[in-house]
PDB file of N, CA and C in Angstrom:
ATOM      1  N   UNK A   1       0.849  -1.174   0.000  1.00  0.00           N
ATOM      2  CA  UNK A   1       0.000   0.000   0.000  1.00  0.00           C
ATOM      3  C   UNK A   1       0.895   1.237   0.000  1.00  0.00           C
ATOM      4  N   UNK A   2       0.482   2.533  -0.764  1.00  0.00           N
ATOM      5  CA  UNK A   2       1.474   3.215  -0.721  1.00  0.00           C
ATOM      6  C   UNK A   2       1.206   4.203   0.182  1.00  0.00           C
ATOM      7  N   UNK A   3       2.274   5.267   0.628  1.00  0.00           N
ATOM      8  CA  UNK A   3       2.319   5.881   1.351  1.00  0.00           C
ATOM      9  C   UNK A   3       1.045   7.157   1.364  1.00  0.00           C
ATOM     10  N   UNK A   4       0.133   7.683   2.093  1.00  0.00           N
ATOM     11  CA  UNK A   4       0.011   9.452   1.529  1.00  0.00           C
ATOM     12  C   UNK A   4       0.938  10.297   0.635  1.00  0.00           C
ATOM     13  N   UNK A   5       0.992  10.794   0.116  1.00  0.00           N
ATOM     14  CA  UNK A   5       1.953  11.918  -0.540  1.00  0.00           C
ATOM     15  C   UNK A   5       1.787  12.922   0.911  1.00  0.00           C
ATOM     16  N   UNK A   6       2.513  14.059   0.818  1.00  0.00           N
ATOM     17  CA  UNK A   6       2.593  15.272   1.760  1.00  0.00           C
ATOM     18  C   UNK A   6       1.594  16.402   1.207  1.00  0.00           C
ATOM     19  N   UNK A   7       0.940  16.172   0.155  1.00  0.00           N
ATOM     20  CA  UNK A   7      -0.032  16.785  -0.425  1.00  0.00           C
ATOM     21  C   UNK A   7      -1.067  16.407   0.054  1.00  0.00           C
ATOM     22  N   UNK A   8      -1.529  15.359   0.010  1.00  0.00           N
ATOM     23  CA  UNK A   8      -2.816  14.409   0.442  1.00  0.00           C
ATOM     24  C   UNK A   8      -2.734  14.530   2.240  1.00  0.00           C
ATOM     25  N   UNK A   9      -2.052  14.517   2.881  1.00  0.00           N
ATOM     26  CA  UNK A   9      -1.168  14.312   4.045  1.00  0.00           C
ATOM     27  C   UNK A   9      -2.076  16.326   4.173  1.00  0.00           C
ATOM     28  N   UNK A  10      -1.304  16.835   4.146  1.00  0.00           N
ATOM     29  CA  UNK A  10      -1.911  18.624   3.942  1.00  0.00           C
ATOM     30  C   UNK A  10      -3.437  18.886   4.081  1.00  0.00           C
ATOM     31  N   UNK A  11      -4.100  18.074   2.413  1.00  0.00           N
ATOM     32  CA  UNK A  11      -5.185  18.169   2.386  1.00  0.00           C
ATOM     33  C   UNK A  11      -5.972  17.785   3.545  1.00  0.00           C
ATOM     34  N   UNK A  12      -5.492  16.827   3.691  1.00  0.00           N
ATOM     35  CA  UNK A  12      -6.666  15.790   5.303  1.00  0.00           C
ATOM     36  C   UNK A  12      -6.310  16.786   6.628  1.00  0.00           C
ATOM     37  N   UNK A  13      -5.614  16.963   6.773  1.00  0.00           N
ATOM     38  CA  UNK A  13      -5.265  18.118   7.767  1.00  0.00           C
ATOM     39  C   UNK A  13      -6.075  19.513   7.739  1.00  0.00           C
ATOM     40  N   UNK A  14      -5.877  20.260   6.461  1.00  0.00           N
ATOM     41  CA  UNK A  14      -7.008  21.103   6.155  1.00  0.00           C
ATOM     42  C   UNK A  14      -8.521  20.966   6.387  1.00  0.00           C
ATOM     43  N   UNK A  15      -9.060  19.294   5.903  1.00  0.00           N
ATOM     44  CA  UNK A  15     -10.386  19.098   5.921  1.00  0.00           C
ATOM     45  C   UNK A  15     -10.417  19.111   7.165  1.00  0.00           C
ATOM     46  N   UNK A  16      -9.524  18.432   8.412  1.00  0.00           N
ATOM     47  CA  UNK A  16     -10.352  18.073   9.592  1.00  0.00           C
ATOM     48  C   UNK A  16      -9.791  19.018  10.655  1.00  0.00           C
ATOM     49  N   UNK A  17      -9.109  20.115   9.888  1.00  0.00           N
ATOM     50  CA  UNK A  17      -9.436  21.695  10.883  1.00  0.00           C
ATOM     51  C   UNK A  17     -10.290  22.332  10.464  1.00  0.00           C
ATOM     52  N   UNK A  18     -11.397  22.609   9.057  1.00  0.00           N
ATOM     53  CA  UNK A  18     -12.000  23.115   8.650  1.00  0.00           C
ATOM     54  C   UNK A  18     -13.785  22.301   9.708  1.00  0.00           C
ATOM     55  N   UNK A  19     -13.731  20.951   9.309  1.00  0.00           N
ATOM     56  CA  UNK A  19     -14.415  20.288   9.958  1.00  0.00           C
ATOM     57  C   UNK A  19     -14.863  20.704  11.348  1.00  0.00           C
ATOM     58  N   UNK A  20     -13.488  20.788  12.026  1.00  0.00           N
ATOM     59  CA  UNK A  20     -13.497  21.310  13.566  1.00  0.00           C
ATOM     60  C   UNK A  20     -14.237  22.169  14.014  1.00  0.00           C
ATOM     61  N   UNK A  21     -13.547  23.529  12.534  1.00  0.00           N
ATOM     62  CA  UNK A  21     -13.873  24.560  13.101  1.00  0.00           C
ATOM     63  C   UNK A  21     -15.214  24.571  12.482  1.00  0.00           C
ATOM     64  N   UNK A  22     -15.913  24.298  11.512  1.00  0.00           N
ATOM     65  CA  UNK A  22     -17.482  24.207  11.495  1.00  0.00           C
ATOM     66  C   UNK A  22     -18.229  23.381  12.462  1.00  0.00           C
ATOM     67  N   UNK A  23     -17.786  22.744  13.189  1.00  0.00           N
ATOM     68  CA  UNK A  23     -18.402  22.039  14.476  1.00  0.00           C
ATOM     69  C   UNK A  23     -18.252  22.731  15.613  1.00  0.00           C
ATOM     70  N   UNK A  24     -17.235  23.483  15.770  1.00  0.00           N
ATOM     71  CA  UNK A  24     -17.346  24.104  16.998  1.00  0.00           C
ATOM     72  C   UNK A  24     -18.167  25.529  17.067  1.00  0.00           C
ATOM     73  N   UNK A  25     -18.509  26.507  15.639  1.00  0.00           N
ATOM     74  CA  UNK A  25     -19.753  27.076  15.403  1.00  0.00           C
ATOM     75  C   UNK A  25     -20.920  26.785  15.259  1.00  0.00           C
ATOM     76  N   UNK A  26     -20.856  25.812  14.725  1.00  0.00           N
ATOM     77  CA  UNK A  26     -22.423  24.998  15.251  1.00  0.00           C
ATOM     78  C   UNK A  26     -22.837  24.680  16.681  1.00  0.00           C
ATOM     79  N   UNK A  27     -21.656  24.237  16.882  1.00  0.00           N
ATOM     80  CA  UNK A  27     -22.207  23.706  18.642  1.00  0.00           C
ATOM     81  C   UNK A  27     -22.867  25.436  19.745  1.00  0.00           C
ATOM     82  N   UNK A  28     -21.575  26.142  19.019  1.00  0.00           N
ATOM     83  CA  UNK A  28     -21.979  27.765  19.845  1.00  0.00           C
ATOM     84  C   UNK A  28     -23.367  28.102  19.435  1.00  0.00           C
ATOM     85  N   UNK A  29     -23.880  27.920  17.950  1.00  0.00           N
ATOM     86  CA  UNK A  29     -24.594  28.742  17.373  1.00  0.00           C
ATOM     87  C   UNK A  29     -26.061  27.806  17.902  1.00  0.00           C
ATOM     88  N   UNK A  30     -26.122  26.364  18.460  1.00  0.00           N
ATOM     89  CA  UNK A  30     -27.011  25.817  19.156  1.00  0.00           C
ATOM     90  C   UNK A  30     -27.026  26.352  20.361  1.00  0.00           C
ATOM     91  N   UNK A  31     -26.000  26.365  20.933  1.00  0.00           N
ATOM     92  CA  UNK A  31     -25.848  27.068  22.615  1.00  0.00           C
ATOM     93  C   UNK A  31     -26.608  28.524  23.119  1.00  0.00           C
ATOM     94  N   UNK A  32     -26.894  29.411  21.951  1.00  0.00           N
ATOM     95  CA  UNK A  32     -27.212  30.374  21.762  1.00  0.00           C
ATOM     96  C   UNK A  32     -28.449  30.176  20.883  1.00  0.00           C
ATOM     97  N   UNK A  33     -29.198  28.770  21.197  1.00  0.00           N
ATOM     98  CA  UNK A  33     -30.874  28.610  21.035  1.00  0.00           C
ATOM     99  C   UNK A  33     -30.940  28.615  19.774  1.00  0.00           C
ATOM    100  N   UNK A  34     -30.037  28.546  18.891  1.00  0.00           N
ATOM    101  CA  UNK A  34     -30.751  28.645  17.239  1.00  0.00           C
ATOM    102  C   UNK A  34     -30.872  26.696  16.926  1.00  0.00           C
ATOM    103  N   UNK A  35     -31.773  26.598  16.120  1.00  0.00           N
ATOM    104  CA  UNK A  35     -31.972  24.754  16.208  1.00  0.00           C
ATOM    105  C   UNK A  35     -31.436  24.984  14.732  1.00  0.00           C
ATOM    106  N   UNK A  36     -30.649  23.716  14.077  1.00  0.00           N
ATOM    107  CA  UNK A  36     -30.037  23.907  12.706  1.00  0.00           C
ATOM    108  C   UNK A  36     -30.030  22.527  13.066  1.00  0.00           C
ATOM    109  N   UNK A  37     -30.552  22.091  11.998  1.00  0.00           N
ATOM    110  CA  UNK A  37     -31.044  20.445  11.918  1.00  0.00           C
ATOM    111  C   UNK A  37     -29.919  20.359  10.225  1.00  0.00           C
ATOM    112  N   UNK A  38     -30.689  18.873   9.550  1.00  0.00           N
ATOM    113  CA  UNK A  38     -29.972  18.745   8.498  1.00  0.00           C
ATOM    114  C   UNK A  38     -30.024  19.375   7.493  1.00  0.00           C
ATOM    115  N   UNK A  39     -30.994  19.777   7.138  1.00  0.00           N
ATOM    116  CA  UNK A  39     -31.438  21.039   5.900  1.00  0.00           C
ATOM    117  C   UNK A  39     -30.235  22.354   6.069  1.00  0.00           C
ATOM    118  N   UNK A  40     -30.488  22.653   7.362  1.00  0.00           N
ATOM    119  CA  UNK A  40     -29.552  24.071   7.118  1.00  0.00           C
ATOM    120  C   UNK A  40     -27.888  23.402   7.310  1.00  0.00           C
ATOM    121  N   UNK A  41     -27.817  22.629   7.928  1.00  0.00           N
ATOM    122  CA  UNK A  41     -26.079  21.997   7.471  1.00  0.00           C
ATOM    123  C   UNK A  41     -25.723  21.650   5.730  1.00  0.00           C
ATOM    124  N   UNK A  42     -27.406  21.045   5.569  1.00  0.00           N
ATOM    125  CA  UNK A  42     -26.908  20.632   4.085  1.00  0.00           C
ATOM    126  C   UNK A  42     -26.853  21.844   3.458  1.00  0.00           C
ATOM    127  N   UNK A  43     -27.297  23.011   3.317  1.00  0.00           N
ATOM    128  CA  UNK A  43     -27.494  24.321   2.721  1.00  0.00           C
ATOM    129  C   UNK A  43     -26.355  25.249   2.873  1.00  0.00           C
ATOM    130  N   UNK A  44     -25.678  25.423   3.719  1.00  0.00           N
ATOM    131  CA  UNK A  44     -24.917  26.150   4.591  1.00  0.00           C
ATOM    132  C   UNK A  44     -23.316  25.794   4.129  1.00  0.00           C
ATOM    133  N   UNK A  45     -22.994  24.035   4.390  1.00  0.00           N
ATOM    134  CA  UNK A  45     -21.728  23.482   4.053  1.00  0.00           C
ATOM    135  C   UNK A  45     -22.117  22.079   3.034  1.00  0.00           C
ATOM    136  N   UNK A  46     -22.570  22.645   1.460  1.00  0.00           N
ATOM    137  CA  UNK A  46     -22.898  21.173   0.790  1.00  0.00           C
ATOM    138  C   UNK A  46     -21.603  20.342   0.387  1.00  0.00           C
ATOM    139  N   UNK A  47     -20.371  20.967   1.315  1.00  0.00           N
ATOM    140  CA  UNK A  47     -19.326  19.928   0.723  1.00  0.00           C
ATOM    141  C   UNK A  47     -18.937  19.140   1.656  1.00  0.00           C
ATOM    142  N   UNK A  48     -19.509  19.391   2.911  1.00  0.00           N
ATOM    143  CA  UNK A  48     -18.474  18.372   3.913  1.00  0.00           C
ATOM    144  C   UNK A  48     -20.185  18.138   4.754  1.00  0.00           C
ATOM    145  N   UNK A  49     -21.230  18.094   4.369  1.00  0.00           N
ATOM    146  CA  UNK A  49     -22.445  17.545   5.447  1.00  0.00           C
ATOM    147  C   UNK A  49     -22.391  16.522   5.804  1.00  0.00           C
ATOM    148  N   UNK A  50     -22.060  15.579   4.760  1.00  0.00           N
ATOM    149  CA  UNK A  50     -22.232  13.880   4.972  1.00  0.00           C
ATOM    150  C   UNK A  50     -20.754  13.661   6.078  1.00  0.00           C
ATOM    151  N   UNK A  51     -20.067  14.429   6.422  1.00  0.00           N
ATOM    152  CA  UNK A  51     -18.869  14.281   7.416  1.00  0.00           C
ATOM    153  C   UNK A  51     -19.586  14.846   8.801  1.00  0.00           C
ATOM    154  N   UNK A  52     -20.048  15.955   8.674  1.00  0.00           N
ATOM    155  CA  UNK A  52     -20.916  16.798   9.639  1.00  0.00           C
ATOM    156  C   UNK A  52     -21.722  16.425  10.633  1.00  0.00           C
ATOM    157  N   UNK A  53     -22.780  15.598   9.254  1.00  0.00           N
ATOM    158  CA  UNK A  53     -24.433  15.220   9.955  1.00  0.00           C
ATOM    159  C   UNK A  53     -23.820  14.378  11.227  1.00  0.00           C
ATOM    160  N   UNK A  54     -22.987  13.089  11.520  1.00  0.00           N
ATOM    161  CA  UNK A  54     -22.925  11.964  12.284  1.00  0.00           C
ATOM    162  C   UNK A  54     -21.905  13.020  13.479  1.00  0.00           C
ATOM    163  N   UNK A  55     -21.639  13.565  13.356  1.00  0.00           N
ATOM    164  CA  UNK A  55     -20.769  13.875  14.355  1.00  0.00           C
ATOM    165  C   UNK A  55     -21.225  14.584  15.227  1.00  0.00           C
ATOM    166  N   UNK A  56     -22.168  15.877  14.129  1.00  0.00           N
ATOM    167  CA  UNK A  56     -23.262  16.659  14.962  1.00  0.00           C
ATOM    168  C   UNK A  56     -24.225  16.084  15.789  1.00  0.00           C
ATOM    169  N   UNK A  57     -24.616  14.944  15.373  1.00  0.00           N
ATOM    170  CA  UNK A  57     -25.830  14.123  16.016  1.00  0.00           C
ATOM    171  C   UNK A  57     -25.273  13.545  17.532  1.00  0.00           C
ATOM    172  N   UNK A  58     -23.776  13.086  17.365  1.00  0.00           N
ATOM    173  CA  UNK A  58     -23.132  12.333  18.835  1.00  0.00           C
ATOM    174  C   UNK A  58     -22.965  13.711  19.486  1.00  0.00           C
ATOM    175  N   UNK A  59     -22.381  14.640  19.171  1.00  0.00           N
ATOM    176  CA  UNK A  59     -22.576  15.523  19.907  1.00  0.00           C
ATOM    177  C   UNK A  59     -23.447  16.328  20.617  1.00  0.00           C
ATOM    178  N   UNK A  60     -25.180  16.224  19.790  1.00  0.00           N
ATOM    179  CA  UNK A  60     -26.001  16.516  20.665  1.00  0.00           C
ATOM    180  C   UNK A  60     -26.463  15.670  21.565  1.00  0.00           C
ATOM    181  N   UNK A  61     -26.438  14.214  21.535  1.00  0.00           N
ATOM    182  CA  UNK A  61     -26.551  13.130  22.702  1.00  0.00           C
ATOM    183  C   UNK A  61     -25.565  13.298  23.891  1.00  0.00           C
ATOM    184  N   UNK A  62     -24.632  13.766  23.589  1.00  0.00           N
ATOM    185  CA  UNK A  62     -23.953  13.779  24.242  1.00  0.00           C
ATOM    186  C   UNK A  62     -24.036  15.361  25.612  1.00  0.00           C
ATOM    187  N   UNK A  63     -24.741  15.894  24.593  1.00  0.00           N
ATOM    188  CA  UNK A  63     -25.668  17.495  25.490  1.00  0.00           C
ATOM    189  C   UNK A  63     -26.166  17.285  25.925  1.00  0.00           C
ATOM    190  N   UNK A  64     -27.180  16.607  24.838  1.00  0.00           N
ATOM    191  CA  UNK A  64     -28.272  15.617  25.890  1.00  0.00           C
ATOM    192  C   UNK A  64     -28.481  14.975  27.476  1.00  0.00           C
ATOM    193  N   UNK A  65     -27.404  14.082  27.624  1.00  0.00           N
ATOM    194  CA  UNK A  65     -27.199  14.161  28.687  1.00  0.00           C
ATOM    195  C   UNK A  65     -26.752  15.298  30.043  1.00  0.00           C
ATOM    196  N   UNK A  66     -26.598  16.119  29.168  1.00  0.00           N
ATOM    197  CA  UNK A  66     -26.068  16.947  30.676  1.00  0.00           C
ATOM    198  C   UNK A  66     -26.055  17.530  31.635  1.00  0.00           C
ATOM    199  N   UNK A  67     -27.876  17.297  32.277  1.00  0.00           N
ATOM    200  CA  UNK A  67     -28.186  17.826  33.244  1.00  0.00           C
ATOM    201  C   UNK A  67     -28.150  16.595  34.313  1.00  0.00           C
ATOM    202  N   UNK A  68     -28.026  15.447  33.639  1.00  0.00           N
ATOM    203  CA  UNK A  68     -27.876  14.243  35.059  1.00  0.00           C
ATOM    204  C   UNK A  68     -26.844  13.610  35.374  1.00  0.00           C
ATOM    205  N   UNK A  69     -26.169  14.485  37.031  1.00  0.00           N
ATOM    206  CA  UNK A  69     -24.966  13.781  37.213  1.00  0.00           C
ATOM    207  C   UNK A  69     -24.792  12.024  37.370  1.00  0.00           C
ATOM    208  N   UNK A  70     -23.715  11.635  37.846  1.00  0.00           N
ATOM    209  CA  UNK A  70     -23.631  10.791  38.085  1.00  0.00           C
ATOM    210  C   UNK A  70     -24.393   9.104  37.440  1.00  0.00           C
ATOM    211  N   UNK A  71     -24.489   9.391  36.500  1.00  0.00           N
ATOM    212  CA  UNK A  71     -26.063   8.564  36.470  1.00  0.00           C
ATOM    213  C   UNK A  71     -24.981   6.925  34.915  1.00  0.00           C
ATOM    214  N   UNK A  72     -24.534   6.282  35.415  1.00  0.00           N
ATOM    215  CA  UNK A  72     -24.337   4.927  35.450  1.00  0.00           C
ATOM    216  C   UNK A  72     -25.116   5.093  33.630  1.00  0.00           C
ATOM    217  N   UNK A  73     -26.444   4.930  33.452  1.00  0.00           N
ATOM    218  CA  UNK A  73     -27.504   4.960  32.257  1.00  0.00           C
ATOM    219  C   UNK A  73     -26.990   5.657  31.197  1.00  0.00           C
ATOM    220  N   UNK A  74     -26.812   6.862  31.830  1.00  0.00           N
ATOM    221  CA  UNK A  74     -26.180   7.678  30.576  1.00  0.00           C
ATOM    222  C   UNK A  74     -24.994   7.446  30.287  1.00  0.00           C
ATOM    223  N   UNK A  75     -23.908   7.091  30.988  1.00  0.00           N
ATOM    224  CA  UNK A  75     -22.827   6.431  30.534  1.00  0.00           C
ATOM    225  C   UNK A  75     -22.860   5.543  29.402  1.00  0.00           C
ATOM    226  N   UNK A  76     -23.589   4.461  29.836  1.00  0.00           N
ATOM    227  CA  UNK A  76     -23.982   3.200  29.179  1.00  0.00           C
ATOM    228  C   UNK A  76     -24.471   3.704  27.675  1.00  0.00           C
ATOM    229  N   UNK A  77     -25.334   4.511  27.793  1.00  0.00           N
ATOM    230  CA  UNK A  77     -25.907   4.763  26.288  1.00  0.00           C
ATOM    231  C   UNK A  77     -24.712   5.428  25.461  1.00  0.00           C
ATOM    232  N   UNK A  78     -23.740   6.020  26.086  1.00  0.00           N
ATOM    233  CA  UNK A  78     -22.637   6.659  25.247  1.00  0.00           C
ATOM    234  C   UNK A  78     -21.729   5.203  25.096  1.00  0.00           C
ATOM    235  N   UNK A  79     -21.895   4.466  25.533  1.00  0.00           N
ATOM    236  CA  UNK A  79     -21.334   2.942  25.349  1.00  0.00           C
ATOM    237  C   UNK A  79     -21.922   2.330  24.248  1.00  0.00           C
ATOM    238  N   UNK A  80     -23.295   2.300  24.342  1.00  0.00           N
ATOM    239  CA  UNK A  80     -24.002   1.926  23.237  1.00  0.00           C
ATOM    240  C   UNK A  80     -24.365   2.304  21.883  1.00  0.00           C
ATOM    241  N   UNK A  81     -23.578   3.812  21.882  1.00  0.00           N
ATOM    242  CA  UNK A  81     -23.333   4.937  20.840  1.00  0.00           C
ATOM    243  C   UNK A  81     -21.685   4.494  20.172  1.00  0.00           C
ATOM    244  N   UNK A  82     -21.561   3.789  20.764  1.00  0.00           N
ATOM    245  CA  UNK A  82     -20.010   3.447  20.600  1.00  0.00           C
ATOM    246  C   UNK A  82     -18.746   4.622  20.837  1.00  0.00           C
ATOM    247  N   UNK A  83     -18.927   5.472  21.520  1.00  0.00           N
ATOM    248  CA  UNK A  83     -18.100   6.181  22.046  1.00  0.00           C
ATOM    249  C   UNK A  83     -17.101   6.119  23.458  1.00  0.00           C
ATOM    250  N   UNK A  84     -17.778   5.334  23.642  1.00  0.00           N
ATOM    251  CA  UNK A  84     -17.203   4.507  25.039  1.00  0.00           C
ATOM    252  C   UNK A  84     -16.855   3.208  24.864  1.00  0.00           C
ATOM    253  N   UNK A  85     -15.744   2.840  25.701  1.00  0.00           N
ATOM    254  CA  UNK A  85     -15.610   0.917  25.904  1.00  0.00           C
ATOM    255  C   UNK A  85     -16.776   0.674  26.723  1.00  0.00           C
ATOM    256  N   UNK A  86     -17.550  -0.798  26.883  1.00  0.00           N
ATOM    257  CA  UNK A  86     -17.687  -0.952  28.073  1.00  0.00           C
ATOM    258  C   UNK A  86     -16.640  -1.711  28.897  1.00  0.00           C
ATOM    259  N   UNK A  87     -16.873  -1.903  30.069  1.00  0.00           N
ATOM    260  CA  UNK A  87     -16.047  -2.263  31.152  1.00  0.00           C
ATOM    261  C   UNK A  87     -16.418  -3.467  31.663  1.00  0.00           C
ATOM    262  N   UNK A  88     -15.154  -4.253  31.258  1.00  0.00           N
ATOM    263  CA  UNK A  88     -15.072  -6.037  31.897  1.00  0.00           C
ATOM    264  C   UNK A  88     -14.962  -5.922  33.647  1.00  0.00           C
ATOM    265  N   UNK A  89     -15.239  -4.686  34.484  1.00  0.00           N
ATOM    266  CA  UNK A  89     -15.239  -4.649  35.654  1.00  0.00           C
ATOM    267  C   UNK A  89     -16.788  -4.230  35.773  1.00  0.00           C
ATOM    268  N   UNK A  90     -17.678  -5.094  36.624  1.00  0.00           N
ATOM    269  CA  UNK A  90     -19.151  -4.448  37.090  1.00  0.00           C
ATOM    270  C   UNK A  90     -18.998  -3.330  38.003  1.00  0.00           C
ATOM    271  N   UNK A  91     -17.847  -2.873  38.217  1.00  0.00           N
ATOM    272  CA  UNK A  91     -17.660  -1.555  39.376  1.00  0.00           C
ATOM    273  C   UNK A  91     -17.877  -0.313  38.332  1.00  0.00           C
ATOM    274  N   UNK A  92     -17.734  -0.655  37.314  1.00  0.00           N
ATOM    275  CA  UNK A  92     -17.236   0.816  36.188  1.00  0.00           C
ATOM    276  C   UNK A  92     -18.193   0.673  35.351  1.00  0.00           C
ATOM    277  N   UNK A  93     -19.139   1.819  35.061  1.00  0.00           N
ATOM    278  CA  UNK A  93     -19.859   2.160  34.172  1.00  0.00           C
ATOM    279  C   UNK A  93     -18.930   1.857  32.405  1.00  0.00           C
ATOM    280  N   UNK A  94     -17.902   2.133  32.356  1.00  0.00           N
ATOM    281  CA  UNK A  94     -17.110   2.269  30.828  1.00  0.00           C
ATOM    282  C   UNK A  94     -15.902   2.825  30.771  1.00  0.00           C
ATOM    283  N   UNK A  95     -15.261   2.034  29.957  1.00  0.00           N
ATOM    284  CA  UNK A  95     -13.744   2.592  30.849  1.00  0.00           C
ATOM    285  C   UNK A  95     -13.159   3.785  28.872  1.00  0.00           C
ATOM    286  N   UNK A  96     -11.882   4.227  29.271  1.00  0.00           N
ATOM    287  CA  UNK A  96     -11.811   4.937  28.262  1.00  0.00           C
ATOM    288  C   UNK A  96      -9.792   5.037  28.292  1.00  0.00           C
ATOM    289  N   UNK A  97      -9.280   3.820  27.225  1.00  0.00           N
ATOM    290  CA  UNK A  97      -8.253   3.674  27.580  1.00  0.00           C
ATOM    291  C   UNK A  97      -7.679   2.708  29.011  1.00  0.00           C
ATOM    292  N   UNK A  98      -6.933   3.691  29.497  1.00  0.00           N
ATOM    293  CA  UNK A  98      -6.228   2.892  31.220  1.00  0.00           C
ATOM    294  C   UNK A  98      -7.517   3.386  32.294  1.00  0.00           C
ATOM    295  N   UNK A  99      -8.858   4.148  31.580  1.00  0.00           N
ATOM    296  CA  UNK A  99      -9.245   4.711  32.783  1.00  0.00           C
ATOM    297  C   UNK A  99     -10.884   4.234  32.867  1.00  0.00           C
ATOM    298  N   UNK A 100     -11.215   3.879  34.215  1.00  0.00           N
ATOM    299  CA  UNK A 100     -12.092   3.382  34.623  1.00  0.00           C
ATOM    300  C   UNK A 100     -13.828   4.570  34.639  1.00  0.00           C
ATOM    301  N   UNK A 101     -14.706   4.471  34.120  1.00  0.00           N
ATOM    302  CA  UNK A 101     -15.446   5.101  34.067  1.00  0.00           C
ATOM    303  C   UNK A 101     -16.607   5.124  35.019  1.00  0.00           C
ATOM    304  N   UNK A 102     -16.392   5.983  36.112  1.00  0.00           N
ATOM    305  CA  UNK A 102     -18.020   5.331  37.138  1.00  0.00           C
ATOM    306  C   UNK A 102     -19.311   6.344  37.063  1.00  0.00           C
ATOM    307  N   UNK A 103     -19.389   7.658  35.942  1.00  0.00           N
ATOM    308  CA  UNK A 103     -20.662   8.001  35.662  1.00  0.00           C
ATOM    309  C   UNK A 103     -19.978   9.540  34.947  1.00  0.00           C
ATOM    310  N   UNK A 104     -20.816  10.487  34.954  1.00  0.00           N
ATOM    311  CA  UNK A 104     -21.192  11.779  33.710  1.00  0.00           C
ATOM    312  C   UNK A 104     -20.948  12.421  35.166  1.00  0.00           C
ATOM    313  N   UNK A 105     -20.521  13.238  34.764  1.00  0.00           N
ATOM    314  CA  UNK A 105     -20.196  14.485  35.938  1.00  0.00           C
ATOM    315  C   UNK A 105     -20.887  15.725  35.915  1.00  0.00           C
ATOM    316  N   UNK A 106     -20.972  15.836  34.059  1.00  0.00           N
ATOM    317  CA  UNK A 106     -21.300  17.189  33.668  1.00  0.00           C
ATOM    318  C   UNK A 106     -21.168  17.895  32.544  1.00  0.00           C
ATOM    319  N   UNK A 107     -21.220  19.077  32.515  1.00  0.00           N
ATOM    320  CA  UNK A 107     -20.982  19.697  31.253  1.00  0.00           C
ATOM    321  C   UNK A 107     -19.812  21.061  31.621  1.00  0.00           C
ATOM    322  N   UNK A 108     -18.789  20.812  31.022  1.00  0.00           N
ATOM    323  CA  UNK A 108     -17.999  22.060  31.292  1.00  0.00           C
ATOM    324  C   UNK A 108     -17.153  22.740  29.744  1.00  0.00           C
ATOM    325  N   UNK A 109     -16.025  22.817  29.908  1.00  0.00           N
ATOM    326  CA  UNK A 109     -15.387  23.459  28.358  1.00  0.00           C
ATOM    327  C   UNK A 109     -15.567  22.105  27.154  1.00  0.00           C
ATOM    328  N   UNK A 110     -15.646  21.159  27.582  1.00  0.00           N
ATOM    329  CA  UNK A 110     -16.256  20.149  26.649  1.00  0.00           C
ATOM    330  C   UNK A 110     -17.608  19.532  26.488  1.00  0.00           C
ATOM    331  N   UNK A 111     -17.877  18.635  25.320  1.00  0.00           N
ATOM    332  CA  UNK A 111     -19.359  18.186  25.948  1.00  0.00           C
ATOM    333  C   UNK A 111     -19.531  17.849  26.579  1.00  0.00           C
ATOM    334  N   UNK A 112     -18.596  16.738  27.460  1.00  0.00           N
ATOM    335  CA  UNK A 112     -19.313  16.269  28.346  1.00  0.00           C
ATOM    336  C   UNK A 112     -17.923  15.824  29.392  1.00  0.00           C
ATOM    337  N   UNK A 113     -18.544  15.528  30.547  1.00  0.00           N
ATOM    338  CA  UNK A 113     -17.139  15.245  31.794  1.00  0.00           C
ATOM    339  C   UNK A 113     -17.797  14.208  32.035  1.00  0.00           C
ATOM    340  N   UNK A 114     -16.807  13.282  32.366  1.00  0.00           N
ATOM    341  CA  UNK A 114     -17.110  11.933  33.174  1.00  0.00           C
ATOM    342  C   UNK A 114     -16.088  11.914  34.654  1.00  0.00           C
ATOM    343  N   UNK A 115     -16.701  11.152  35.569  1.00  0.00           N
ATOM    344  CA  UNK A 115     -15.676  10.532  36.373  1.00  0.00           C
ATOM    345  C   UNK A 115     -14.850   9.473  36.265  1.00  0.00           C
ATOM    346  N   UNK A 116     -13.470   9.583  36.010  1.00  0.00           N
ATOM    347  CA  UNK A 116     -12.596   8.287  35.727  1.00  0.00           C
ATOM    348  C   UNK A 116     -11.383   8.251  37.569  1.00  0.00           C
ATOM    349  N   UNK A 117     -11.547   6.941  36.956  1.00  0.00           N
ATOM    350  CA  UNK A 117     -10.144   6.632  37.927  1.00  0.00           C
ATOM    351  C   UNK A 117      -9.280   5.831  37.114  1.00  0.00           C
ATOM    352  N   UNK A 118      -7.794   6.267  37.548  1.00  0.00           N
ATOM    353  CA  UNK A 118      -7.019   5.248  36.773  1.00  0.00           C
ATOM    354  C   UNK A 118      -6.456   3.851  37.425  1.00  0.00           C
ATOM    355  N   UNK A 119      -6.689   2.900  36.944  1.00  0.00           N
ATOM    356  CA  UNK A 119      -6.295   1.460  38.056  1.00  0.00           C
ATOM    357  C   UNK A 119      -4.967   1.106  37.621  1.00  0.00           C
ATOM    358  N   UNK A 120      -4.185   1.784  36.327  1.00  0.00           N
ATOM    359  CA  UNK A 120      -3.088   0.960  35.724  1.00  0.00           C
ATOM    360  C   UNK A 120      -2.150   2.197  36.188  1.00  0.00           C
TER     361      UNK A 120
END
């Protein structure tokens, strides 16, 4: 298989800071009560939506949750979203890497906070 070129290598770099940064105005421009479903993503950015739509969607589940601390359930469903491992320990809601997951904490500079501990 051959390598990227440093061109192609560039390009993908470009798309997924451009990406970023249209996700992280969307997320503000929801935060600030405006609803922008798929129509106005598809209207707005018709070159990168089909990259957009799935990412935008985990990210509002992931809002979704964020008025209930602690809560084991909502973990689990971000498990079942596949954004999470689950956890071969019944003590841990979902672990993430070396770190043990025991529930949602909250909402702060990211979407979402969890409580981890590390066991390794």
């Amino acid at each position: 298989m051959a390598e990227p070129s440093q061109d192609q290598t560039a390009d993908d770099n470009s798309l997924d800071a451009r990406l970023g940064g249209i996700l992280s105005e969307l997320q503000e421009r929801i935060a600030r009560g405006e609803t922008i479903g798929e129509r106005e993503v598809r209207a707005e950015y018709p070159e990168c939506a089909d990259q957009l739509l799935p990412v935008l969607g985990q990210l509002r589940e992931i809002r979704d949750l964020q008025g209930v601390r602690h809560s084991p359930k909502n973990v689990e469903h971000l498990v079942e979203r596949g954004l999470l491992a689950s956890s071969s320990d019944p003590e841990y809601a979902a672990e993430l890497g070396p770190y043990k997951i025991t529930g949602l904490l909250g909402r702060g500079g990211i979407p979402a906070s969890t409580i981890l501990e590390q066991t390794a």
